[in-house]
Each structure stands twice: as C-alpha cells, then as structure tokens.
N, C-alpha and C. Protein backbone atom coordinates (compact mmCIF):
# COMPACT_ATOMS: atom_id res chain seq x y z
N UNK A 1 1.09 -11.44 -2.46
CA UNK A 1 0.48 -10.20 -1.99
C UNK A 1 1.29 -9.04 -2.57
N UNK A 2 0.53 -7.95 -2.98
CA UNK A 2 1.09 -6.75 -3.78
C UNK A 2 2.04 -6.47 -2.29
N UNK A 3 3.08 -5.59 -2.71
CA UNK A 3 4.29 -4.80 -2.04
C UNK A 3 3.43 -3.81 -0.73
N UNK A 4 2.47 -3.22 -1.66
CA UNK A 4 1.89 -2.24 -1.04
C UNK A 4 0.98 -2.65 0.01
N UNK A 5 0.31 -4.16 0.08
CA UNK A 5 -0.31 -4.69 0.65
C UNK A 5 0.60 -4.94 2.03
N UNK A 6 1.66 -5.00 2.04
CA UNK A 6 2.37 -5.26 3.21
C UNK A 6 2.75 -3.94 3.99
N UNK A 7 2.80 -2.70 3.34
CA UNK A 7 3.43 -1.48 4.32
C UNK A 7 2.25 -0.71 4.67
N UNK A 8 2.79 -1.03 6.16
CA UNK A 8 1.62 0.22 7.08
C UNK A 8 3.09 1.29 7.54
N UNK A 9 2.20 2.07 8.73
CA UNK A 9 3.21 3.09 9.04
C UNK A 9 2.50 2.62 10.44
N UNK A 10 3.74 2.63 11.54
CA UNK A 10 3.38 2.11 12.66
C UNK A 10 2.55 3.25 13.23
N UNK A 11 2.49 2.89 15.12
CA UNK A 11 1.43 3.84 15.70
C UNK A 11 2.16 5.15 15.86
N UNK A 12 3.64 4.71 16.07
CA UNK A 12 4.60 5.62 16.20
C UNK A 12 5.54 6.49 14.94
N UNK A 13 4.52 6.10 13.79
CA UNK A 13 4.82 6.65 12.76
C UNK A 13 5.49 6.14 11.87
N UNK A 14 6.57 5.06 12.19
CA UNK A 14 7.29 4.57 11.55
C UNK A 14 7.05 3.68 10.33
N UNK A 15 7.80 3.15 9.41
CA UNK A 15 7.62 2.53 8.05
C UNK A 15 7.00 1.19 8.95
N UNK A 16 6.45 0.28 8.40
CA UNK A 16 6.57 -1.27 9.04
C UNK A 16 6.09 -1.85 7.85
N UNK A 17 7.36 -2.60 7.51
CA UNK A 17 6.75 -3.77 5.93
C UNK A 17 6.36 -5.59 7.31
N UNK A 18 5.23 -5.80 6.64
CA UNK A 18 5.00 -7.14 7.72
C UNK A 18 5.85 -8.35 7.20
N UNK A 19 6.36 -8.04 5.77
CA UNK A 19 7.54 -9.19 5.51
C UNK A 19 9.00 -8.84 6.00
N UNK A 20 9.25 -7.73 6.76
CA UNK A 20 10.15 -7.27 7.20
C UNK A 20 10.74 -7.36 8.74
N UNK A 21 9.23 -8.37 8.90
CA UNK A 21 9.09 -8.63 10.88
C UNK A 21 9.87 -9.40 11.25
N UNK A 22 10.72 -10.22 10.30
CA UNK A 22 11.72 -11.43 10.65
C UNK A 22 10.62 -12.54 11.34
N UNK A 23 9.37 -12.59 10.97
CA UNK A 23 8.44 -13.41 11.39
C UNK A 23 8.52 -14.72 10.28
N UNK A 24 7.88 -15.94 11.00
CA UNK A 24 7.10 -16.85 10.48
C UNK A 24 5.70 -16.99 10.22
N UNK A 25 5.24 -16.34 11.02
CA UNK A 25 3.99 -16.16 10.75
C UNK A 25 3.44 -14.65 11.75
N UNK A 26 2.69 -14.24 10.78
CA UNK A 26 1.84 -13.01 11.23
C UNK A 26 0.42 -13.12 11.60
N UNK A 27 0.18 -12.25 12.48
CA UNK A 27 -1.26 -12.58 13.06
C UNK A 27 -1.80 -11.04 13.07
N UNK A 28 -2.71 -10.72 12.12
CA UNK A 28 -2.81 -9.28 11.80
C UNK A 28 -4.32 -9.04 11.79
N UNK A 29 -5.06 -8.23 13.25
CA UNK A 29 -5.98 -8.47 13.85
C UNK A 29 -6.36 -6.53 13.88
N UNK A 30 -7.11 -6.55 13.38
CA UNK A 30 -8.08 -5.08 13.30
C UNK A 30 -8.89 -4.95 15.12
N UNK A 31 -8.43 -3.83 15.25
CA UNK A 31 -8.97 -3.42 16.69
C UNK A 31 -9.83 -2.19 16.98
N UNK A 32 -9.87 -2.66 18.36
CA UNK A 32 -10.72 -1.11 19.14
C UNK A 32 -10.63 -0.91 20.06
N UNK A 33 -10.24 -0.06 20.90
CA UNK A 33 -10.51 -0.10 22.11
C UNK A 33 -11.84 0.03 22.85
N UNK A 34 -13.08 0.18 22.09
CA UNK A 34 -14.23 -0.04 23.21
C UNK A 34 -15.19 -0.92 22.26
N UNK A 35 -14.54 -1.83 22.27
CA UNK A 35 -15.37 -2.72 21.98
C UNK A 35 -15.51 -4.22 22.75
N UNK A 36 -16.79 -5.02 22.44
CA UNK A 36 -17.16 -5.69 23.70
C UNK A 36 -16.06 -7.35 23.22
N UNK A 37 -14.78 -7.14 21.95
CA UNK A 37 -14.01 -7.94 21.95
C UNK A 37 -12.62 -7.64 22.62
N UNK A 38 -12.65 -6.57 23.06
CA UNK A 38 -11.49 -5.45 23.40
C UNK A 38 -10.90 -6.52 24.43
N UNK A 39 -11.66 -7.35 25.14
CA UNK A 39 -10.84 -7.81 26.21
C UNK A 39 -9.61 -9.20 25.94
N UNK A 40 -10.15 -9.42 24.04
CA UNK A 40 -9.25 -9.97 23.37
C UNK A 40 -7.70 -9.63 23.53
N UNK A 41 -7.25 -8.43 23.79
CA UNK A 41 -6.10 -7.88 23.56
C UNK A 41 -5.19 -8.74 24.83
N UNK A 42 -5.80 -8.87 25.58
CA UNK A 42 -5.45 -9.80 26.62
C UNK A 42 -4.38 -11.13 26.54
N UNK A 43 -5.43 -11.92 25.69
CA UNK A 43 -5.26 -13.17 25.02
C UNK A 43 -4.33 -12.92 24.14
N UNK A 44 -4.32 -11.57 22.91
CA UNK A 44 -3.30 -11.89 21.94
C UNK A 44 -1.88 -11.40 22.66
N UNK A 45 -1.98 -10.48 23.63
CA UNK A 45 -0.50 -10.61 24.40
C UNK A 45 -0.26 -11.80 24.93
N UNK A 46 -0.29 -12.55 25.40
CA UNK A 46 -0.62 -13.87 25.61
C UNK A 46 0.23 -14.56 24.78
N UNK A 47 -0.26 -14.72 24.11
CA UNK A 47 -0.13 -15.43 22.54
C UNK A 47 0.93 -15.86 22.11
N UNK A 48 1.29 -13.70 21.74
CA UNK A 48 2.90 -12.92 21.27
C UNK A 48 4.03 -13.62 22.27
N UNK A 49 3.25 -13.52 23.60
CA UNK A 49 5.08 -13.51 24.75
C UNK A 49 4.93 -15.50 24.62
N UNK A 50 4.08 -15.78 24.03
CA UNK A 50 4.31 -17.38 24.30
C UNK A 50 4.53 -17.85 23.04
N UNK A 51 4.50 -17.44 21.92
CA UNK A 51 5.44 -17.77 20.52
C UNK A 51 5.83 -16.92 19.78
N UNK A 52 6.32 -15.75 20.34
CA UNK A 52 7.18 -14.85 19.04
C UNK A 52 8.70 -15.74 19.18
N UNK A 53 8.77 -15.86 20.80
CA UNK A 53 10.44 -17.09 19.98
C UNK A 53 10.36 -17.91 19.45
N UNK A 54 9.36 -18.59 18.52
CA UNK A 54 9.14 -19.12 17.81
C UNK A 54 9.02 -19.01 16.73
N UNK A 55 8.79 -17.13 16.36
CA UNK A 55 8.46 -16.79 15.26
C UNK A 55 7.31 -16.09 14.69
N UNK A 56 6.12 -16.17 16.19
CA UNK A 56 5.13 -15.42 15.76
C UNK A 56 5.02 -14.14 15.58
N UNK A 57 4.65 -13.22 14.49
CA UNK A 57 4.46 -11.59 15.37
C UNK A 57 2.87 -11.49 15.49
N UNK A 58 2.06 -10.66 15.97
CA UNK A 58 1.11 -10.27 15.80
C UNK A 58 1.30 -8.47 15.85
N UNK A 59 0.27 -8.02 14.74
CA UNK A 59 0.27 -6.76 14.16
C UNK A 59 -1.54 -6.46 14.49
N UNK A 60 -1.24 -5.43 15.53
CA UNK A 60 -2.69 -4.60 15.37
C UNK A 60 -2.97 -3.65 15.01
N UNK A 61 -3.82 -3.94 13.88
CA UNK A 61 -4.46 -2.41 13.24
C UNK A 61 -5.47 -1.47 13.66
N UNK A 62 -5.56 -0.82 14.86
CA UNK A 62 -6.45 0.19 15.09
C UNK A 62 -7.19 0.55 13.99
N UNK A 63 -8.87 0.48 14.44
CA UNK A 63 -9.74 0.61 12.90
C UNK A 63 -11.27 1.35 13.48
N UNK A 64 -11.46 2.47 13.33
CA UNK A 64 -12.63 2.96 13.70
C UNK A 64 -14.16 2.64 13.19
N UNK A 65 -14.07 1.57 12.12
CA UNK A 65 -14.43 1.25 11.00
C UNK A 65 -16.12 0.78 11.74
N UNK A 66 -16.01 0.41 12.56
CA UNK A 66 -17.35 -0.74 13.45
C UNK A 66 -17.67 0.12 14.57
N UNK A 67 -18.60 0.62 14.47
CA UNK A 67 -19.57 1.48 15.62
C UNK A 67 -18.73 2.39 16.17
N UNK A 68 -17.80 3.30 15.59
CA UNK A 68 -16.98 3.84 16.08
C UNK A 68 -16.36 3.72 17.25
N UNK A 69 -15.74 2.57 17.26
CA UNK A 69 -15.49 2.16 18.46
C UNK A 69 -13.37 2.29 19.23
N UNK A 70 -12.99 2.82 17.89
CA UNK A 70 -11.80 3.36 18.35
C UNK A 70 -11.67 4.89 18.08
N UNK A 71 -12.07 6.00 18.72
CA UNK A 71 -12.50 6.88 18.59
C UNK A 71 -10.93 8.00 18.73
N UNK A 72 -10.28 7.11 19.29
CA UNK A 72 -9.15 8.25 20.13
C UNK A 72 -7.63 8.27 18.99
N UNK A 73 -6.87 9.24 18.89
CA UNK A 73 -5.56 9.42 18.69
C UNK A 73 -4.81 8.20 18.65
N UNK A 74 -3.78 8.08 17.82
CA UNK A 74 -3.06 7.27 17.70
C UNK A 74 -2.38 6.83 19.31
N UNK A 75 -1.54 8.17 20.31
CA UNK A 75 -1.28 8.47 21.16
C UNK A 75 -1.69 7.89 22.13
N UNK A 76 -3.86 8.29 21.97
CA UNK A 76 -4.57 7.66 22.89
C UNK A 76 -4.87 5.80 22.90
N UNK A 77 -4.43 5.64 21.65
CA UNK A 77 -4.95 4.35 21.56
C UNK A 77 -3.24 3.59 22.38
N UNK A 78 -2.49 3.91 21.50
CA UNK A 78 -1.18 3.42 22.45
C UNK A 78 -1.44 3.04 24.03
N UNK A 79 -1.15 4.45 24.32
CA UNK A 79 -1.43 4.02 25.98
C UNK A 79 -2.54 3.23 26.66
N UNK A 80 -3.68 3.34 25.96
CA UNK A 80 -4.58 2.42 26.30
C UNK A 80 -4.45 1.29 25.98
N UNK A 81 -3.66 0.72 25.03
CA UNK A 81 -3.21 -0.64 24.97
C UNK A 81 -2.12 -1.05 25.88
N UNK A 82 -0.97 -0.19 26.18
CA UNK A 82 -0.41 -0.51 27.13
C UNK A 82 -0.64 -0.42 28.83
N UNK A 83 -1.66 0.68 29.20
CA UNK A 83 -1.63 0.39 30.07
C UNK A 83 -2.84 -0.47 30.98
N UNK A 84 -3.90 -0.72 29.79
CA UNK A 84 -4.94 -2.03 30.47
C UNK A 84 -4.23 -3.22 30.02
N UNK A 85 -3.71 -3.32 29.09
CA UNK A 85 -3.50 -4.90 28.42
C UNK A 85 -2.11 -4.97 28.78
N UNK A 86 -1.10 -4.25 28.95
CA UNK A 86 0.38 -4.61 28.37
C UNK A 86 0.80 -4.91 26.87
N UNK A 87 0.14 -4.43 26.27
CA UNK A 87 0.21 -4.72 24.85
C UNK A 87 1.62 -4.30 24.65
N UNK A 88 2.45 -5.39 24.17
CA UNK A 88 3.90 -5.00 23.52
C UNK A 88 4.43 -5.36 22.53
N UNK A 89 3.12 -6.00 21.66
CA UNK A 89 3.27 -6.19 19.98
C UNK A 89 2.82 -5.34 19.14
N UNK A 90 3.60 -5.08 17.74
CA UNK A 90 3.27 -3.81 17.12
C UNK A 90 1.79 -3.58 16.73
N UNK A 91 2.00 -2.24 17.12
CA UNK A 91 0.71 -2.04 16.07
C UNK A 91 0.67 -0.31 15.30
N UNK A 92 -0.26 -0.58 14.35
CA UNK A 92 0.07 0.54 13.27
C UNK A 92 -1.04 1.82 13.51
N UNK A 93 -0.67 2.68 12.80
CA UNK A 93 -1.57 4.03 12.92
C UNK A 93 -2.88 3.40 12.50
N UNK A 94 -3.85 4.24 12.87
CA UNK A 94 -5.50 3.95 12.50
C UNK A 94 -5.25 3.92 10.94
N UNK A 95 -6.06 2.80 10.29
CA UNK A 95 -6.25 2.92 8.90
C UNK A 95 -7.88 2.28 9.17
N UNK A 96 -8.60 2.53 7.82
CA UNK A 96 -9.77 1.90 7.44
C UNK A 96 -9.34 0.81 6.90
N UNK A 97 -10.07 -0.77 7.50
CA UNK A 97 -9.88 -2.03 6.74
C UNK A 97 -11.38 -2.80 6.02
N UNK A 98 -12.28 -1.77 5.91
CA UNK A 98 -13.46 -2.07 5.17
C UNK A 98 -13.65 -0.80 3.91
N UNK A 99 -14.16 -1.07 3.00
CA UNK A 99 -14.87 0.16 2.20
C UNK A 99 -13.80 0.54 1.20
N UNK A 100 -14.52 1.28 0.30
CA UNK A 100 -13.09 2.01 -0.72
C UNK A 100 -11.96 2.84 -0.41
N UNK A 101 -11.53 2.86 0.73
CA UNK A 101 -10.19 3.89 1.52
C UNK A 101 -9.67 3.17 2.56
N UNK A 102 -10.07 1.38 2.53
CA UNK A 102 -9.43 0.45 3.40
C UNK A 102 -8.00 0.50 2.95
N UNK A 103 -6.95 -0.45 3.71
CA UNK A 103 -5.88 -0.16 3.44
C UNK A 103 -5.57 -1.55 2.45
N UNK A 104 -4.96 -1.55 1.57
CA UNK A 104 -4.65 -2.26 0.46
C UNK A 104 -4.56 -3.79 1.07
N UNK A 105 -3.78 -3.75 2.18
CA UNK A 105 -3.27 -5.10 3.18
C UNK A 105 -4.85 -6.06 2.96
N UNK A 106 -5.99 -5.14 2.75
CA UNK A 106 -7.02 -6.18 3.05
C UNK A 106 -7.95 -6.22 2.12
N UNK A 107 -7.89 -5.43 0.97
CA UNK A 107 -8.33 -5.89 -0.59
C UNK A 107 -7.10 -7.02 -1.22
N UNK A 108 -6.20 -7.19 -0.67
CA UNK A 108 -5.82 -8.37 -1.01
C UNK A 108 -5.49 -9.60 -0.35
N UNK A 109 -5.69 -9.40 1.19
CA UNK A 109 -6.42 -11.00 1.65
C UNK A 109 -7.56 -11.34 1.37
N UNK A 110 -8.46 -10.26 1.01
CA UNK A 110 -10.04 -10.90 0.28
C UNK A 110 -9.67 -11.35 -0.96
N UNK A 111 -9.05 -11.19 -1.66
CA UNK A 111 -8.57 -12.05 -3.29
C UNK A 111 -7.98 -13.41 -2.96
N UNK A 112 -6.94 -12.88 -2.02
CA UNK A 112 -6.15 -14.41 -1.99
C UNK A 112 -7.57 -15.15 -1.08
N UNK A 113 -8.06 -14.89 -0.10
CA UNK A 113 -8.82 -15.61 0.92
C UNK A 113 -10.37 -15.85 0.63
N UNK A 114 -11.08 -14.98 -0.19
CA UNK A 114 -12.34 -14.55 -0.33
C UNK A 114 -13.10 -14.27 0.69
N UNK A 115 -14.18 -14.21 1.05
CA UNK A 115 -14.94 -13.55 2.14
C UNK A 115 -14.39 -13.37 3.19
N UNK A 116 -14.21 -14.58 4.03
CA UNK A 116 -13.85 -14.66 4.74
C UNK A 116 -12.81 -13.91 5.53
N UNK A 117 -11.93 -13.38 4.58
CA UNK A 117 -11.04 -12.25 4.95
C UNK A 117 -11.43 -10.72 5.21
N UNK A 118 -12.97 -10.19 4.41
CA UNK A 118 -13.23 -9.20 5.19
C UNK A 118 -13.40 -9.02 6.36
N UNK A 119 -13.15 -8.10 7.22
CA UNK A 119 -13.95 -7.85 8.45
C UNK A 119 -15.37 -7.49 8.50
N UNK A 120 -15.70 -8.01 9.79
CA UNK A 120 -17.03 -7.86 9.53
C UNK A 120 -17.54 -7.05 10.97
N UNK A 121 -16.51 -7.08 11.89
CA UNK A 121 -16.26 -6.08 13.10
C UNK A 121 -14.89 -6.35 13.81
N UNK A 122 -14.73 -5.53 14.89
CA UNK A 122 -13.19 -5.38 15.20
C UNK A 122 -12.78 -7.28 15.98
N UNK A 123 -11.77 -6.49 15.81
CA UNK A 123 -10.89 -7.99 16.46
C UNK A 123 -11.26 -9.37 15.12
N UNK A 124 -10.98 -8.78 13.90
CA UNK A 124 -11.07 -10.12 13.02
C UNK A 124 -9.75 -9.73 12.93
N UNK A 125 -9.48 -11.83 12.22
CA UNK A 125 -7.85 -11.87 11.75
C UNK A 125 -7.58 -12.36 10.71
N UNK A 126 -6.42 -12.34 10.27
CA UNK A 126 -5.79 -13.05 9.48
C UNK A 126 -4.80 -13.48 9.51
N UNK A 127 -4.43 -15.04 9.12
CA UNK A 127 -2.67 -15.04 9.25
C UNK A 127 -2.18 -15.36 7.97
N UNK A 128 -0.88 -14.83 8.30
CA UNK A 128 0.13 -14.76 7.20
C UNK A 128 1.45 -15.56 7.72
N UNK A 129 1.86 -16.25 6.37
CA UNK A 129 3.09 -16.62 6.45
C UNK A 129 4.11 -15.18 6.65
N UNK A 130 5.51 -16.07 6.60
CA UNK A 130 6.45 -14.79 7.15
C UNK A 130 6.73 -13.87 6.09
N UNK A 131 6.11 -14.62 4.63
CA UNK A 131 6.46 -13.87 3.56
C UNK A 131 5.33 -12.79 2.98
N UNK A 132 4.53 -13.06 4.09
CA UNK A 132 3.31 -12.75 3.55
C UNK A 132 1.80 -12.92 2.61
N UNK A 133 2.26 -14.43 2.14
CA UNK A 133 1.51 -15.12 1.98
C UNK A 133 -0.11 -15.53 2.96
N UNK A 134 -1.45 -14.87 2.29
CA UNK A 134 -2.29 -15.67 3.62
C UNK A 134 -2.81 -16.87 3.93
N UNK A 135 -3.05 -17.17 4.76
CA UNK A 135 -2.90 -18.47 5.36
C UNK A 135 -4.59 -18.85 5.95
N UNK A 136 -4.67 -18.17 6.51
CA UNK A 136 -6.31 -18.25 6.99
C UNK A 136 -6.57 -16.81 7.22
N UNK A 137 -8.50 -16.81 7.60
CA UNK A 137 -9.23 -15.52 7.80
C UNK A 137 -10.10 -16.04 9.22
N UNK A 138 -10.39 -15.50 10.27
CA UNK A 138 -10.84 -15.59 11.34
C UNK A 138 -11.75 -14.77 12.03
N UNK A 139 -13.35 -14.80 12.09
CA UNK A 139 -13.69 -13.69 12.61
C UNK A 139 -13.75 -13.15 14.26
N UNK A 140 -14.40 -12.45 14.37
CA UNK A 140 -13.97 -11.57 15.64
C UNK A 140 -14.01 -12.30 16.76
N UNK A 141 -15.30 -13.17 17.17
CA UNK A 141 -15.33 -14.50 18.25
C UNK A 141 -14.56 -15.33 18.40
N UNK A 142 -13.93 -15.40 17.14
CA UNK A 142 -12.61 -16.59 17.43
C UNK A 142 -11.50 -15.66 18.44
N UNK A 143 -11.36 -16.46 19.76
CA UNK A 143 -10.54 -15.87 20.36
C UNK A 143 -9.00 -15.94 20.38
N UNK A 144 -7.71 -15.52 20.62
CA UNK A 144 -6.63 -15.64 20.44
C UNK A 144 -6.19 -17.52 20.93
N UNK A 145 -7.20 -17.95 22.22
CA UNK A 145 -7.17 -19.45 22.70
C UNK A 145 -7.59 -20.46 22.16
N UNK A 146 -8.08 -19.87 20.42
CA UNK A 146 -9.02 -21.01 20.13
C UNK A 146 -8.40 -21.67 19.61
N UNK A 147 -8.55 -23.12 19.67
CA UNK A 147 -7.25 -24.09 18.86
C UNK A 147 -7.38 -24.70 18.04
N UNK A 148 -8.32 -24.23 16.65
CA UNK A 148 -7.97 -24.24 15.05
C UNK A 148 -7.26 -22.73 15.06
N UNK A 149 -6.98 -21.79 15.50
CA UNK A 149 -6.72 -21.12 15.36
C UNK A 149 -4.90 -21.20 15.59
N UNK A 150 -4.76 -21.45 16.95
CA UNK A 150 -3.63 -22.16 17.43
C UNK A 150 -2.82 -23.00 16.52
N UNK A 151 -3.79 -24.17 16.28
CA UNK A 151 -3.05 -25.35 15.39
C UNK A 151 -2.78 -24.48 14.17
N UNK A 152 -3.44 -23.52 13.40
CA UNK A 152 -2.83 -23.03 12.06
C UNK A 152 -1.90 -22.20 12.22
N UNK A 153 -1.57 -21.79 13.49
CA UNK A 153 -0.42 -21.16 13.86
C UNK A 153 0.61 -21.39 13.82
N UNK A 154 0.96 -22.75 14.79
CA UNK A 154 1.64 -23.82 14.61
C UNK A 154 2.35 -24.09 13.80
N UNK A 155 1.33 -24.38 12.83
CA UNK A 155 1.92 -25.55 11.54
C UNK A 155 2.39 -24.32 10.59
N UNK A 156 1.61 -23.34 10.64
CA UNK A 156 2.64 -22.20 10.10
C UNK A 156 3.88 -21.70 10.72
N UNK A 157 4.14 -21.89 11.98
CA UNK A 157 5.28 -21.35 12.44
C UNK A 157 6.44 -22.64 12.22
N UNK A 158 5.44 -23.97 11.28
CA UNK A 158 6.37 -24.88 11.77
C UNK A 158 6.95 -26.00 12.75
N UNK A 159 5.85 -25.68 13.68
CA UNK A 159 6.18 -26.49 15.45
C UNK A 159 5.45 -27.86 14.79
C-alpha cells in the first residue's frame, strides 16, 4: 500500500499513520452517525476492548459520502460516538471514501482487493495486516459478530 494510503489526520487533528498503530491487524470501517448501521458502533467497541490486547486496532472513518448521513462536525461526531456508544477506538477527521476526492487509503484497497473493497454505504470494512497490507473487504451488513469476519481476524492477529 502507497505511504499516503496509510496517513489520515485523526478526529482530533492529529497525524495517524495506520502502520504506526503498533497493531496486528486493522479494522478500518467508514461511518455515520445516522445511519440505520450506526448501531454497529456498539459491536465494534466490543470487538476493540476484547482484542486490541491482542493486537487489534479498529480505525473509524467518519464519511458523509451515503445519504448524508454524517452531517455534523468533527467535534459533533466525537461526542456522539462517545457518548451513545463509548467509542474509545480511533477515529479520523471526515474524509470522502467513494468518488474522485476519496481518500487515497481506499483507491488502494480497491487495487489490492478489487470491488469488493469499495464502499457501497456506511459501516463497510476492511482489514489490514499491521503493516498494512489488505487482508479482506466486508460490506456494511456484515456485523462486527460475524464469524468469517472474526475468524479473519484471528488468523490475522495470529490467535
């Protein structure tokens, strides 16, 4: 994956390279807050507090991209992740992950992955090794519990 494909700028502004997460595997999931997968965020906290000591991170990209369905401030989206979900895995400033002004991270899981790696509405994923390598593409119904999803987790984190 290109260099550039890996750096976002978090919600809080900051640099974030995803090969820089000290992860084994990444779980890098395009969001919204009003959308009818939103209650996903649930599940992927979930997820995070039950294998990041293992190695997992998960990275959410706020994406207005699908029925405008994340409409609010970086600010606003924060707190609304923390205070319905507890969300306490990173996530980055709003970028576009469809169209010609998507963010690079996902014109090149569609090369390495092909289709399957576009989004096609919020809450799709992808995982990545810790190096950033991708690993699989997942769309939005697949929930954080589903266990091909799980098992490629796994065997990427190694367990």
């Amino acid at each position: 994956m290109p260099a550039d494909a890996t750096q976002f700028t978090s919600i809080d502004g900051k640099p974030m390279d995803l090969t820089q997460l000290g992860a084994k595997a990444i779980l890098v999931v395009n969001t919204a807050s009003k959308c009818g997968y939103t209650p996903q965020y649930e599940g992927l906290e979930a997820l995070y507090e039950a294998r990041k000591a293992g190695g997992l991170v998960i990275v959410g990209v706020p994406s207005n991209n699908f029925g405008g369905q994340e409409p609010g401030t970086e600010a606003e989206v924060k707190t609304f992740c923390e205070l319905n979900y507890g969300v306490k895995f990173p996530l980055t400033k709003k970028y576009d992950v469809v169209g010609d002004g998507r963010h690079p991270f996902y014109a090149a899981a569609e090369q390495a992955l092909g289709e399957p790696a576009k989004p096609k509405w919020n809450f799709h994923k992808i995982l990545l090794a810790g190096d950033g390598t991708p690993v699989g593409a997942y769309p939005s119904k697949v929930t954080p519990e589903d266990a091909g999803l799980l098992a490629d987790i796994d065997a990427t984190l190694g367990d």
